[in-house]
Protein backbone atom coordinates (compact mmCIF):
# COMPACT_ATOMS: atom_id res chain seq x y z
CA UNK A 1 0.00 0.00 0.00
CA UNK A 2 1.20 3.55 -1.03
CA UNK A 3 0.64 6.48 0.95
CA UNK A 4 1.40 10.09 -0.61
CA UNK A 5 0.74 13.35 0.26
CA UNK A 6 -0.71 15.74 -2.51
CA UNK A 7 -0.04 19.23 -2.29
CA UNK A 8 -3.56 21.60 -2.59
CA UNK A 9 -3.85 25.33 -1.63
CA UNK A 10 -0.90 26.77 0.08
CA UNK A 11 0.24 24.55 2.85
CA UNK A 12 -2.78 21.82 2.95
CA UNK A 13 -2.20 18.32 2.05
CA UNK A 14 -4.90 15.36 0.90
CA UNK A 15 -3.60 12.04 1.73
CA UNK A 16 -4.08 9.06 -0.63
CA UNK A 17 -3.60 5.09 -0.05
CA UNK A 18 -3.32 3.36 -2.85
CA UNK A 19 -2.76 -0.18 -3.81
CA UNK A 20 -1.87 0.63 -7.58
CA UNK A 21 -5.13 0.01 -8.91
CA UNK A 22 -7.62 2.05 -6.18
CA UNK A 23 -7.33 4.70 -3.99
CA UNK A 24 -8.67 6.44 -1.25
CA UNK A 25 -8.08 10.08 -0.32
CA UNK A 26 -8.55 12.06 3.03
CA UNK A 27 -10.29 15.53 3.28
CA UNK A 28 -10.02 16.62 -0.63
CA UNK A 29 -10.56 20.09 -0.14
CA UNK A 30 -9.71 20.33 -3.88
CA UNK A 31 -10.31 17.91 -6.82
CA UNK A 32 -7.53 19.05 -9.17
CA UNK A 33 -5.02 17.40 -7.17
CA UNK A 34 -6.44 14.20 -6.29
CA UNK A 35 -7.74 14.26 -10.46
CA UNK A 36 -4.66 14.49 -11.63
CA UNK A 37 -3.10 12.07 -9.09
CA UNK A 38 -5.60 9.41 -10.42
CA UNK A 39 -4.30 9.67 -13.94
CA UNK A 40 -0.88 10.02 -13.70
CA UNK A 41 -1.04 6.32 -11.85
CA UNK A 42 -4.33 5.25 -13.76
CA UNK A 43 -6.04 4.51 -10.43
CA UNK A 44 -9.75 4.43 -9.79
CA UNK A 45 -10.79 6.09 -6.94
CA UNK A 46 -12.91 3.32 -4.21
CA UNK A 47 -13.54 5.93 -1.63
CA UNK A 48 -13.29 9.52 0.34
CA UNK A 49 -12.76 9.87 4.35
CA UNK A 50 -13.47 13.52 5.64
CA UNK A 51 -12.76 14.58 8.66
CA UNK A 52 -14.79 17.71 9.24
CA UNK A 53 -16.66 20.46 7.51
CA UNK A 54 -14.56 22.97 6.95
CA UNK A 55 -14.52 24.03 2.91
CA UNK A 56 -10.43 23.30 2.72
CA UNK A 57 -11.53 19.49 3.71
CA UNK A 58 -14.34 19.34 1.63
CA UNK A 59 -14.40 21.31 -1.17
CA UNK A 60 -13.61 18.76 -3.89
CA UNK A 61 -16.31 15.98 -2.89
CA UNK A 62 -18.45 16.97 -5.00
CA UNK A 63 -15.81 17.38 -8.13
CA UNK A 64 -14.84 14.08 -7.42
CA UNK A 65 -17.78 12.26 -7.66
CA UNK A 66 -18.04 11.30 -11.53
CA UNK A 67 -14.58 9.17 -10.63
CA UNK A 68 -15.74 7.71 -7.24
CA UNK A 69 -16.24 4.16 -6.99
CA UNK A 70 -17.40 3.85 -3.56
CA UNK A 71 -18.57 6.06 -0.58
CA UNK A 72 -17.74 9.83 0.78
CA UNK A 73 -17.37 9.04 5.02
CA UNK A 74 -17.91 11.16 7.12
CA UNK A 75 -18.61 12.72 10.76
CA UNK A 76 -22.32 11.81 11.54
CA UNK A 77 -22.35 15.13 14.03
CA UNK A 78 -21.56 17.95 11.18
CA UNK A 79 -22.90 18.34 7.49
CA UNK A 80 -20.62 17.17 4.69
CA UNK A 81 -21.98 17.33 0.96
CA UNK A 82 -23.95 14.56 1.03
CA UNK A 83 -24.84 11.52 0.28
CA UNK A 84 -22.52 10.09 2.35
CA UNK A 85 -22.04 7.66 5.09
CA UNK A 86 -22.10 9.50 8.59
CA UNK A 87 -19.84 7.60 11.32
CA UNK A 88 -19.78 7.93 15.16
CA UNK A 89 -16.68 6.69 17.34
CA UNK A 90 -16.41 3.68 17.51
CA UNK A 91 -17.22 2.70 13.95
CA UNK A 92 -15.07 0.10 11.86
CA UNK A 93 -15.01 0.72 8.12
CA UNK A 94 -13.22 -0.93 5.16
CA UNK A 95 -11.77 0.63 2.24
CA UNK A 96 -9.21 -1.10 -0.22
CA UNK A 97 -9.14 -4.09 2.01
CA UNK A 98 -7.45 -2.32 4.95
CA UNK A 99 -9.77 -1.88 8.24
CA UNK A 100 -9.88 2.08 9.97
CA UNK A 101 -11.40 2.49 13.36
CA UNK A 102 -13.14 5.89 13.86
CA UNK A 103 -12.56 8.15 16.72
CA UNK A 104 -14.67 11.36 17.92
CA UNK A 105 -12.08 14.19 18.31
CA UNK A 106 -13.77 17.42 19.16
CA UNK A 107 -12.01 20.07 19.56
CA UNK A 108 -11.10 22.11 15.95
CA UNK A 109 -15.06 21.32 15.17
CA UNK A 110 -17.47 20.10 17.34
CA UNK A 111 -18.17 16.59 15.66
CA UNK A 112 -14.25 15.92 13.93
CA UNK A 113 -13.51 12.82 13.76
CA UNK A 114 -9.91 10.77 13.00
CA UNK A 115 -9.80 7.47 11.09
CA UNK A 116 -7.25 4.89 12.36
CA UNK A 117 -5.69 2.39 9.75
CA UNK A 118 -4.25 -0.58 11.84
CA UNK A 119 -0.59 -1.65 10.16
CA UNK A 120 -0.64 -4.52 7.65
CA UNK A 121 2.68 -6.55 7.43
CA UNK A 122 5.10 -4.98 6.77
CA UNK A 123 4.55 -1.32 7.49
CA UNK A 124 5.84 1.49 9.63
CA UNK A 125 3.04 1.54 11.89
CA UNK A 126 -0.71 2.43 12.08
CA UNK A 127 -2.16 5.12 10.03
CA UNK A 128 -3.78 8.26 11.67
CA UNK A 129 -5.60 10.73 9.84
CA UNK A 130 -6.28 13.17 12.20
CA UNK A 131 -7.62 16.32 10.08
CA UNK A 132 -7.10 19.40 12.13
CA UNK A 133 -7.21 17.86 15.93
CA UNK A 134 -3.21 16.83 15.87
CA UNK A 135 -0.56 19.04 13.52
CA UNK A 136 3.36 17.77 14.28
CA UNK A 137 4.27 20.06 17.11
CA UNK A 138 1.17 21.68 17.61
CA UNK A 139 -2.85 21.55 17.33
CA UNK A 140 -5.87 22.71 15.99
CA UNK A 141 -7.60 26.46 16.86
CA UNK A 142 -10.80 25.91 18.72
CA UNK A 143 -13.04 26.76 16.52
CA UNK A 144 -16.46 24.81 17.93
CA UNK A 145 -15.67 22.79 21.16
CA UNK A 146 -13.56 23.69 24.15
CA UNK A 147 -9.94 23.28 25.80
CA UNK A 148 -11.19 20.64 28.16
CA UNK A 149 -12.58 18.73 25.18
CA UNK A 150 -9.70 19.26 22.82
CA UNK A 151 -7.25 18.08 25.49
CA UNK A 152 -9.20 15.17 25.91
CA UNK A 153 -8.78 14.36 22.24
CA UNK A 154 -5.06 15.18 22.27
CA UNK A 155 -5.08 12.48 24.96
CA UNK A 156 -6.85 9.60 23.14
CA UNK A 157 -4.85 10.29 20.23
CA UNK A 158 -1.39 10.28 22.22
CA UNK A 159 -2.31 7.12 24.01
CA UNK A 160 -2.24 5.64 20.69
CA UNK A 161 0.88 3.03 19.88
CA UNK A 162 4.69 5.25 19.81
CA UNK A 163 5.07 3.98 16.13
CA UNK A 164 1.87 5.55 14.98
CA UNK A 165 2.09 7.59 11.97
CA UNK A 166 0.71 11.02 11.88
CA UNK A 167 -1.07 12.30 8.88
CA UNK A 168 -2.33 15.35 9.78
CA UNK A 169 -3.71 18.12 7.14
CA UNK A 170 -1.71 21.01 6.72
CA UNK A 171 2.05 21.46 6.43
CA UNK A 172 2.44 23.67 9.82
CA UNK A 173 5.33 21.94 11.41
CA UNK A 174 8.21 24.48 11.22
CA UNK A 175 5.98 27.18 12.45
CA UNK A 176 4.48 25.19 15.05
CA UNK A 177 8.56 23.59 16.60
CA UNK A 178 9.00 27.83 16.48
CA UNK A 179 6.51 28.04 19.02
CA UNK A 180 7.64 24.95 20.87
CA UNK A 181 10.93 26.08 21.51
CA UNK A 182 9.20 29.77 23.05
CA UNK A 183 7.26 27.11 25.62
CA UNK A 184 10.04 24.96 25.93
CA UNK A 185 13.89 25.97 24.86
CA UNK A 186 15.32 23.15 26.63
CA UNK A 187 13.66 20.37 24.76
CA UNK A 188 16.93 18.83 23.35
CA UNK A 189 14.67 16.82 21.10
CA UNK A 190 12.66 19.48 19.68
CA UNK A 191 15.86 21.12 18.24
CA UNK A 192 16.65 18.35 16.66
CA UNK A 193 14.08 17.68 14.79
CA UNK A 194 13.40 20.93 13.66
CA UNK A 195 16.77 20.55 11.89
CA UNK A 196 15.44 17.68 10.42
CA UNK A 197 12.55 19.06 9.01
CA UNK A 198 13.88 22.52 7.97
CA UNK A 199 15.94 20.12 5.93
CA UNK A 200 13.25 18.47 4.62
CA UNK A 201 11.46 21.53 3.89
CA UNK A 202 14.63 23.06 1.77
CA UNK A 203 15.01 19.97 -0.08
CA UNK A 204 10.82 20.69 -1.29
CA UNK A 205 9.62 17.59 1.18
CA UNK A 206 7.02 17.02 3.04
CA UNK A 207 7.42 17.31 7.13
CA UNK A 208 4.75 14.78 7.46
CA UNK A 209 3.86 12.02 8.27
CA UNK A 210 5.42 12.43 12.08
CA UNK A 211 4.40 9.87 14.45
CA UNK A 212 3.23 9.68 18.03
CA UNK A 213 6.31 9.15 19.49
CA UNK A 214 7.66 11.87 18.26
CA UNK A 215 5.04 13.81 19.37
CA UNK A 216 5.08 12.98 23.34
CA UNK A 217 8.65 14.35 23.14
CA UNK A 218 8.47 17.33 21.03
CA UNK A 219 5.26 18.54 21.12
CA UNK A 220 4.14 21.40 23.74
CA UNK A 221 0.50 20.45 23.48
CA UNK A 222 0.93 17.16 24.19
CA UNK A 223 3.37 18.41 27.07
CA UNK A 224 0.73 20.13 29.66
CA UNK A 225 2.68 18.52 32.71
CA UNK A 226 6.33 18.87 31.48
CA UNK A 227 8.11 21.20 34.18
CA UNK A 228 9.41 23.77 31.63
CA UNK A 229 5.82 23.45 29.76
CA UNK A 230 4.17 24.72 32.66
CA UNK A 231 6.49 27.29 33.55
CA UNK A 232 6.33 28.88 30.55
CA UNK A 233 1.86 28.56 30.54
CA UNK A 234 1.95 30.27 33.78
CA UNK A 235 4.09 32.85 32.57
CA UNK A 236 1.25 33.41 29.79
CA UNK A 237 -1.12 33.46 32.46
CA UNK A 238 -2.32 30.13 33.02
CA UNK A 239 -4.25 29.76 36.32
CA UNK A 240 -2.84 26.73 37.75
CA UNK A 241 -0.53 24.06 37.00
CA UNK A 242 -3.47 21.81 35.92
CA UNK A 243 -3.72 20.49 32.50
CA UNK A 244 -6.66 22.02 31.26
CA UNK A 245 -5.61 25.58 32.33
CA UNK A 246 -1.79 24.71 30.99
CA UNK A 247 -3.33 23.97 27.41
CA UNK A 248 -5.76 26.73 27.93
CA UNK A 249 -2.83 29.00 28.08
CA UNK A 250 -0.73 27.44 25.50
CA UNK A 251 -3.93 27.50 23.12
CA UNK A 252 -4.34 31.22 23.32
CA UNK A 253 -0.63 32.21 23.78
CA UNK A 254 -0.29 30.02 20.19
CA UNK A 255 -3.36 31.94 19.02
CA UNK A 256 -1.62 35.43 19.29
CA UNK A 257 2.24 33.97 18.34
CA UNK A 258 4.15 35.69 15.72
């Protein structure tokens, strides 16, 4: 199974699988890329995950339907072009013979989900598409739900397996380790891979896929009870050391960082 990235608007990416005949693509906010993605490799497109509403995630769905082959899935709490197949957490869905587990994430939106894609022999690890709930380094603005809820989402999704793979929606990673080293300068780990991914990004490569691992070291968000973390929330304001009002803080520092 192949997994690529495809470049649409100015720092979004849709994600397809495919098996060299069929694909499936996350959150096509556009159709032009995913079109001509499908023709270069002569693949037939068997199906569409979104994540949530927003038009950068689902823009193209309806563009895309003369090719599809199968069904648009989506969040069964928020309104997605339809028809489509709404899912709740918990759900189990299968797509080009591989098996993704949905999970409610609100946070970004009120009803965003993330689809898991357990490993098959052979790979790297499981797949997450995460939308807009997990970025590498940081997270999603609140747009809909609250801290408390989008810090319990961070949580399920960093209590997933270390080896995870993290295919989140926008390329925001060198921005995002800029903030982490304001909340956290010491973070050996951080600094490196920022050099690793400002190389990346010079060479005209994606930062992305990062994984979970990586995340639980580098990421402040996922951070909330790291000494430095905390010092630097209740510097910004943050009205105790709890985790809620450390993210809180974070969240709204990020909000305003430059």
């Amino acid at each position: 199974m192949n997994l690529i990235a495809l470049p649409a608007f100015a720092d979004n990416y849709i994600w397809m699988l495919h098996d060299g005949a069929r694909a499936v693509v996350v959150d096509p906010g556009d159709a032009a890329p995913v079109r001509a993605a499908l023709d270069a490799q002569g693949l037939a497109l068997a199906g569409i995950l979104v994540t949530h509403h927003h038009p950068d995630h689902v823009g193209g769905v309806d563009d895309l339907r003369p090719r599809l082959q199968g069904p648009v899935y989506g969040p069964a709490r928020e309104k997605i072009p339809g028809p489509y197949l709404a899912l709740h957490d918990g759900a189990s869905i299968e797509v080009l013979g591989l098996r993704f587990s949905v999970l409610d994430v609100p946070g970004h939106t009120a009803g965003h989900i993330a689809y898991l894609q357990q490993a098959a022999a052979g790979a790297k690890g499981p797949l997450l598409f995460c939308g807009d709930t997990l970025f590498s380094a940081g997270c999603g603005r609140l747009f809909e739900g609250t801290p408390a809820q989008m810090k319990t989402s961070l949580e399920r999704l960093a209590a997933l397996p270390a080896e995870t793979q993290v295919c989140c929606t926008h390329e925001y990673t060198l921005s995002n380790l800029r903030f982490a080293a304001a909340v956290e300068p010491g973070n050996r780990a951080r600094a490196d891979y920022e050099q690793r991914c400002r190389a990346r990004h010079e060479a005209g490569m994606p930062t992305l896929p990062s994984s979970i691992g990586l995340e639980r070291q580098i990421n402040p968000f996922l951070r909330c009870d790291a000494p430095e973390v905390v010092a630097s929330a209740r510097a910004q304001g943050a009205a105790s050391d709890e985790a809620v009002a450390v993210f809180t803080a974070l969240r709204e520092w990020k909000n305003r960082f430059r």
